[in-house]
Protein backbone atom coordinates (compact mmCIF):
# COMPACT_ATOMS: atom_id res chain seq x y z
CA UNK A 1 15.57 44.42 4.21
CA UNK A 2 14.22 42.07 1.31
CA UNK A 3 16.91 39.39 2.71
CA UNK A 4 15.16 39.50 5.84
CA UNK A 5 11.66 39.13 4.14
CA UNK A 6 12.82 36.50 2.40
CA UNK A 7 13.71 34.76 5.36
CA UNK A 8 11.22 35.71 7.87
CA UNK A 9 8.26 33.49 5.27
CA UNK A 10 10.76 30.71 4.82
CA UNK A 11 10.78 29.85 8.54
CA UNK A 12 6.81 29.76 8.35
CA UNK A 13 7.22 27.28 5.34
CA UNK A 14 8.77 24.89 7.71
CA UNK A 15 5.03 24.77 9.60
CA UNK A 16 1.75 26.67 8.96
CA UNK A 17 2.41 27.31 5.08
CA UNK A 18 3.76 23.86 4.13
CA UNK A 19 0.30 22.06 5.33
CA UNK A 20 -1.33 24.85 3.46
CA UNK A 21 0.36 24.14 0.49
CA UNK A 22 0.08 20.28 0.99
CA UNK A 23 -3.47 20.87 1.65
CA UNK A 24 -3.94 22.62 -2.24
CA UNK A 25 -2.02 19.62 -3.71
CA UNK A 26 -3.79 16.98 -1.68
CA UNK A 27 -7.30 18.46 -2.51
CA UNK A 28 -6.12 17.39 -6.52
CA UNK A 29 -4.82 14.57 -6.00
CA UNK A 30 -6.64 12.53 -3.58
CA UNK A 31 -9.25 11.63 -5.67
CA UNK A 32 -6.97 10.19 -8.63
CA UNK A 33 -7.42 6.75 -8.53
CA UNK A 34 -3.69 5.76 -9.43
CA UNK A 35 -0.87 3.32 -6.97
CA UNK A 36 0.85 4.67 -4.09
CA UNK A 37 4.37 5.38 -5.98
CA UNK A 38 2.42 7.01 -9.31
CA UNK A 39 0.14 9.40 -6.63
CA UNK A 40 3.53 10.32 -4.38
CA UNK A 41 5.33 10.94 -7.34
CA UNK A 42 2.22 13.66 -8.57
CA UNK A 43 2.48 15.01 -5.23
CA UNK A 44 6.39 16.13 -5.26
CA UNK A 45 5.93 17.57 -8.69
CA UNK A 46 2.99 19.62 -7.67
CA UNK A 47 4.38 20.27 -4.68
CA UNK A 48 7.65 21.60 -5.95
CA UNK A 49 5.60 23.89 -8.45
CA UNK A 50 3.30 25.38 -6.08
CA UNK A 51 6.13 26.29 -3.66
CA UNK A 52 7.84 28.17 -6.65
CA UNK A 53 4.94 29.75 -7.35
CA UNK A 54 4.49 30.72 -3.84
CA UNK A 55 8.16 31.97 -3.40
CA UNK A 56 7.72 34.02 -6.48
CA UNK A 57 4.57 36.02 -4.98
CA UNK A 58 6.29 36.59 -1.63
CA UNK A 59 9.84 37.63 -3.25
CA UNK A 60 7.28 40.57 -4.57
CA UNK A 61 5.42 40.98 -1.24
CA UNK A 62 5.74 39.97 2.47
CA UNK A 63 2.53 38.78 2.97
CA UNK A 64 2.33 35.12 3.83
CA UNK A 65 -1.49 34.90 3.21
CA UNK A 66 -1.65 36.81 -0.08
CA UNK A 67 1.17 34.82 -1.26
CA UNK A 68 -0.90 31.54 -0.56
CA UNK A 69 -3.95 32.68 -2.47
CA UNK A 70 -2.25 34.03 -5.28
CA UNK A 71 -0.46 30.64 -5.63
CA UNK A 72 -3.68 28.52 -4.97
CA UNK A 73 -5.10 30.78 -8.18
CA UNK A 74 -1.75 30.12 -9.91
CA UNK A 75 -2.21 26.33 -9.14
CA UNK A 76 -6.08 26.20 -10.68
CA UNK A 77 -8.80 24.65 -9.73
CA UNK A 78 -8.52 21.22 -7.94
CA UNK A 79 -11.48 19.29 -9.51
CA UNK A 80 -10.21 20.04 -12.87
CA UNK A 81 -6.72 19.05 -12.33
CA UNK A 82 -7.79 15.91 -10.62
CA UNK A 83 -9.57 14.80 -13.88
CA UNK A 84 -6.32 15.63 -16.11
CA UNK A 85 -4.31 13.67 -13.72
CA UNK A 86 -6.51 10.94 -14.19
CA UNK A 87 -6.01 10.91 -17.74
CA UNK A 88 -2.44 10.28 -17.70
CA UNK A 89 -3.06 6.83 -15.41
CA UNK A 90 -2.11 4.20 -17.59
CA UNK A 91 -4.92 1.14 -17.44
CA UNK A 92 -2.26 -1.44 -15.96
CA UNK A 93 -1.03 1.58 -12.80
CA UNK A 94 -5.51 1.20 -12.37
CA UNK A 95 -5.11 -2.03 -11.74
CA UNK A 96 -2.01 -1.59 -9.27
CA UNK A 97 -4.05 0.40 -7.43
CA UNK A 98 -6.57 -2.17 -6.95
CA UNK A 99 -4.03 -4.71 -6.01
CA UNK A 100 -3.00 -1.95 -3.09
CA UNK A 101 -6.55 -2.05 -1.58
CA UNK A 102 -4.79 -4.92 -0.06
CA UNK A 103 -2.53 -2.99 1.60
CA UNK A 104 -2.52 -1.93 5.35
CA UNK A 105 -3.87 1.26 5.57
CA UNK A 106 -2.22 3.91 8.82
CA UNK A 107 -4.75 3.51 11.83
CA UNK A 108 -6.24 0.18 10.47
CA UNK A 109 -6.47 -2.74 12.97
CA UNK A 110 -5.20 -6.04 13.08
CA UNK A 111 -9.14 -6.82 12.76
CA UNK A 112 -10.04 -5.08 10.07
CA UNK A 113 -7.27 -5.81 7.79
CA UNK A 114 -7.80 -9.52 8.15
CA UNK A 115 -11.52 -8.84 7.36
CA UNK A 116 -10.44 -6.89 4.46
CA UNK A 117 -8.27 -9.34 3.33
CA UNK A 118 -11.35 -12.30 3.41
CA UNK A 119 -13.30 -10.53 1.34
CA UNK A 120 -10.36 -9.93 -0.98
CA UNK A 121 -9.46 -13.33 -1.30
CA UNK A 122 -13.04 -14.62 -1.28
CA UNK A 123 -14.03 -12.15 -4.39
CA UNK A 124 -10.65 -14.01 -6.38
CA UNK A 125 -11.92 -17.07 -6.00
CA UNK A 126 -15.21 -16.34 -7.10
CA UNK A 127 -14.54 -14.95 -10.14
CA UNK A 128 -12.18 -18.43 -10.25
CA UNK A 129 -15.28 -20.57 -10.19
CA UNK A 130 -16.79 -18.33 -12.20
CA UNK A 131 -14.42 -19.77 -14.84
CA UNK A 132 -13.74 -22.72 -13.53
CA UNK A 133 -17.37 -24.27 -13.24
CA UNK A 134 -18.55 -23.80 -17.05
CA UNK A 135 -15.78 -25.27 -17.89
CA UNK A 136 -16.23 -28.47 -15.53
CA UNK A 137 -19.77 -28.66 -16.84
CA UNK A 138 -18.98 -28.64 -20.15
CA UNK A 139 -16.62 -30.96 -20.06
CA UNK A 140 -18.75 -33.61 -17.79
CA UNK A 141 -16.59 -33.66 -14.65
CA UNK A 142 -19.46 -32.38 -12.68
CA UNK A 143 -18.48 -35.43 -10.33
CA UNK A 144 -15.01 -33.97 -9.53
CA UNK A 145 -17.13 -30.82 -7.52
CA UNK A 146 -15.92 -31.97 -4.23
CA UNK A 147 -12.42 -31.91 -5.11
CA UNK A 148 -12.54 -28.66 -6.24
CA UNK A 149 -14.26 -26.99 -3.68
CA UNK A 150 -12.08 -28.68 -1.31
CA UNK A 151 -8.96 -27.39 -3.24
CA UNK A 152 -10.72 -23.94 -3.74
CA UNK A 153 -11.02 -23.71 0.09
CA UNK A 154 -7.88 -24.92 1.18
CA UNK A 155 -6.32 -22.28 -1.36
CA UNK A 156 -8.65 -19.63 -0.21
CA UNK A 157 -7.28 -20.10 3.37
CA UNK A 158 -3.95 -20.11 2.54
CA UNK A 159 -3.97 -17.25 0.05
CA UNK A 160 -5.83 -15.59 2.99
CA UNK A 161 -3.29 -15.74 5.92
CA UNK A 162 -0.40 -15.85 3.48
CA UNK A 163 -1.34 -12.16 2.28
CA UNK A 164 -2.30 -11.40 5.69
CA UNK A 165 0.93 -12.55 6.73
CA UNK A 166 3.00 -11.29 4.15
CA UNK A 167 1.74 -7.45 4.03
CA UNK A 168 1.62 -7.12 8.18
CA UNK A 169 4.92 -8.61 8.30
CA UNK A 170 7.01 -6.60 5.95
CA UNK A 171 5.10 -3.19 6.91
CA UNK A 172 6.15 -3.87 10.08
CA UNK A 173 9.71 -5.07 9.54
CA UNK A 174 10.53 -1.85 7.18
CA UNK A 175 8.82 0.50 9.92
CA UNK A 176 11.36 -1.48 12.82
CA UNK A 177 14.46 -0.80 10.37
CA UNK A 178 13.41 2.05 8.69
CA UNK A 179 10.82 4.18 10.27
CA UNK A 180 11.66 6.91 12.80
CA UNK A 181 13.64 7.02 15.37
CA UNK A 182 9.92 5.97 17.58
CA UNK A 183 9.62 3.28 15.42
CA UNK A 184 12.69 1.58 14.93
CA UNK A 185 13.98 -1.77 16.75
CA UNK A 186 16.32 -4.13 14.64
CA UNK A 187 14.60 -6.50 18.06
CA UNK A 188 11.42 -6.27 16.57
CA UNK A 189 12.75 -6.77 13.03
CA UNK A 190 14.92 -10.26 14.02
CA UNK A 191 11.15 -11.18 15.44
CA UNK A 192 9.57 -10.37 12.82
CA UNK A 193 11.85 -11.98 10.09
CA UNK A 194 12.19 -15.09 12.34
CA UNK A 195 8.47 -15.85 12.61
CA UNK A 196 7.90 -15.61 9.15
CA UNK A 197 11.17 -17.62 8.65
CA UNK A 198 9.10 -20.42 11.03
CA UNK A 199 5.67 -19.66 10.26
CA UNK A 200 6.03 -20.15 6.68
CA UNK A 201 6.67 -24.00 6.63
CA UNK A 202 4.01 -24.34 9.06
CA UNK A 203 1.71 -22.41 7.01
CA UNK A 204 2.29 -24.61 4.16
CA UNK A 205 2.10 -28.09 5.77
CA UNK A 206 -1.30 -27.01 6.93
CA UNK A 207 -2.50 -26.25 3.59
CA UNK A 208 -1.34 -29.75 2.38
CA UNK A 209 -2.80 -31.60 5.23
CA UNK A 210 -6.28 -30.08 3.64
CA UNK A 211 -5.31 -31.07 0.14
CA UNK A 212 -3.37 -34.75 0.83
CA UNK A 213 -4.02 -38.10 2.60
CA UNK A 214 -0.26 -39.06 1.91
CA UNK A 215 1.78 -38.45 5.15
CA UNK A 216 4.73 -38.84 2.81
CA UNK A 217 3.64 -36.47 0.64
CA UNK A 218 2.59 -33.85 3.05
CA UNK A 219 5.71 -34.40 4.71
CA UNK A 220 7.83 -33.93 1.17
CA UNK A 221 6.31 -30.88 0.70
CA UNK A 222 6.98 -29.20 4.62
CA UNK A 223 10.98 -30.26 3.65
CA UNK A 224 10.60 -28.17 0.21
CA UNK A 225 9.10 -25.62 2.44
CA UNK A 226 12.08 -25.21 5.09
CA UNK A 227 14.18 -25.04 1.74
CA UNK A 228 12.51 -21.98 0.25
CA UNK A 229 11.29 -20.25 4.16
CA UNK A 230 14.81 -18.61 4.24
CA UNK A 231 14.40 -17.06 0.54
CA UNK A 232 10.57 -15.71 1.73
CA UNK A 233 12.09 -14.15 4.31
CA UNK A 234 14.95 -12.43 2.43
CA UNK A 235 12.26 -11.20 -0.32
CA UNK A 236 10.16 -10.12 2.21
CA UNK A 237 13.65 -8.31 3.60
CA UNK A 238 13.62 -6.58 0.31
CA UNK A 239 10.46 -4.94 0.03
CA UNK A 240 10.06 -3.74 3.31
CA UNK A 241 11.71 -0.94 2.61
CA UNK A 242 9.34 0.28 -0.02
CA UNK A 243 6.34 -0.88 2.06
CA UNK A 244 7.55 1.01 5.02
CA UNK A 245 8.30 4.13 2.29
CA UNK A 246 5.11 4.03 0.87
CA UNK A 247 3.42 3.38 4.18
CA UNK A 248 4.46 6.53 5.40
CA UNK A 249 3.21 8.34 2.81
CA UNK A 250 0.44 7.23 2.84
CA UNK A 251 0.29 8.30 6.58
CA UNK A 252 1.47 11.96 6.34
CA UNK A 253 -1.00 12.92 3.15
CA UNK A 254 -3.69 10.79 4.78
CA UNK A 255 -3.61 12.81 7.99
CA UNK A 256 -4.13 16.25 5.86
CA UNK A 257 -8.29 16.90 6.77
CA UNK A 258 -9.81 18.33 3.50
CA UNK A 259 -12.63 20.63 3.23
CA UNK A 260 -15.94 19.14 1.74
């Protein structure tokens, strides 16, 4: 009879009482401001602890709901866990994080990415001149302020669409190649890969035409370019794999609607 208990609640884990149990991990960890890999890493631990906990109370008692509250007690309180999980962040996984904000986030437009990505890039180069400027003063070259700014724009555009680029692209080349079965399409991967494989160059000769009168030159550089397009595309090959990984994740956690 107890074998049949047992595996009467272990069908429900495979639904209702696996979001429950998400949703008492989520609620302690969603706040931690830590990167993607550090947060999905908490999440398996704690999730792997509160389902022992929970099989423990129901191997003692068939009752699905008492067995969730009992572990929720046996968990602790969320707020407080969320601040000792902060403590173990290390100051350089902080800053990871911050660098992630860049990231595509699941249901974000095309729109609002690239906005997100301005403002980004605009805030880098700020604190840039921030440094930059003193320095130029100090030194007398206030003359030279047109060539920087033009540099410091040209830059800021590039750094701009090259990010924007860059993130889109290998999101959505590890979701073609390995997403779901919905989501995959090695098509949509070879277009993908041979855009960026194109666009790259192109990308580059534009930022030179804003930084060079020389023809030669610009045209020097758009050859080094073509060289180095085919290793972009491979690196971006490499990570897409983690971007798509950590892009679900994101997804499936992010989709779990806390309580206020």
């Amino acid at each position: 009879m107890l074998n049949g208990q047992i595996w009467n609640w272990k069908i429900d884990m495979n639904d209702s009482v696996e979001h429950e149990l998400m949703l008492i991990v989520e609620r302690a960890v969603r706040p931690v401001r830590a990167s993607i890999p550090l947060k999905r890493r908490m999440r398996e631990d704690l999730l792997a602890h509160l389902t022992e906990a929970f099989e423990s109370e129901m191997e003692l008692r068939d009752d699905t709901q008492v067995g969730l509250e009992r572990a929720g007690r046996r968990f602790g309180d969320p707020a407080r866990l969320t601040e000792e999980l902060q403590q173990t962040v290390p100051w350089w996984d902080r800053v990871r994080a911050y660098g992630e904000r860049m990231n595509r986030e699941p249901g974000e437009s095309l729109a609002h990415f690239f906005i997100k990505s301005v403002v980004f890039t605009l805030a880098g180069y700020a604190i840039v001149l921030m440094v930059v400027l003193p320095m130029m003063f100090a030194q007398g070259k206030i003359g030279d302020m047109g060539v920087v700014f033009r540099v410091m724009l040209a830059m800021c555009i590039f750094t701009t669409t090259f990010m924007f680029i860059f993130v889109s692209a290998a999101t959505r080349i590890g979701l073609a190649l390995y997403g779901d079965n919905r989501q995959r399409s090695k098509l949509v991967a070879a277009r993908c890969m041979l855009a960026t494989l194109i666009g790259f160059p192109v990308l580059f000769m534009f930022t030179y035409l804003a930084l060079l009168d020389d023809v030669g030159q610009i045209l020097e550089r758009f050859r080094l370019a073509c060289y180095l397009a085919p290793v972009f595309t491979f690196l971006l090959w490499a990570i897409s794999r983690q971007a798509a990984k950590e892009f679900r994740h994101t997804a499936e956690w992010a989709s779990l609607e806390l309580d206020n």
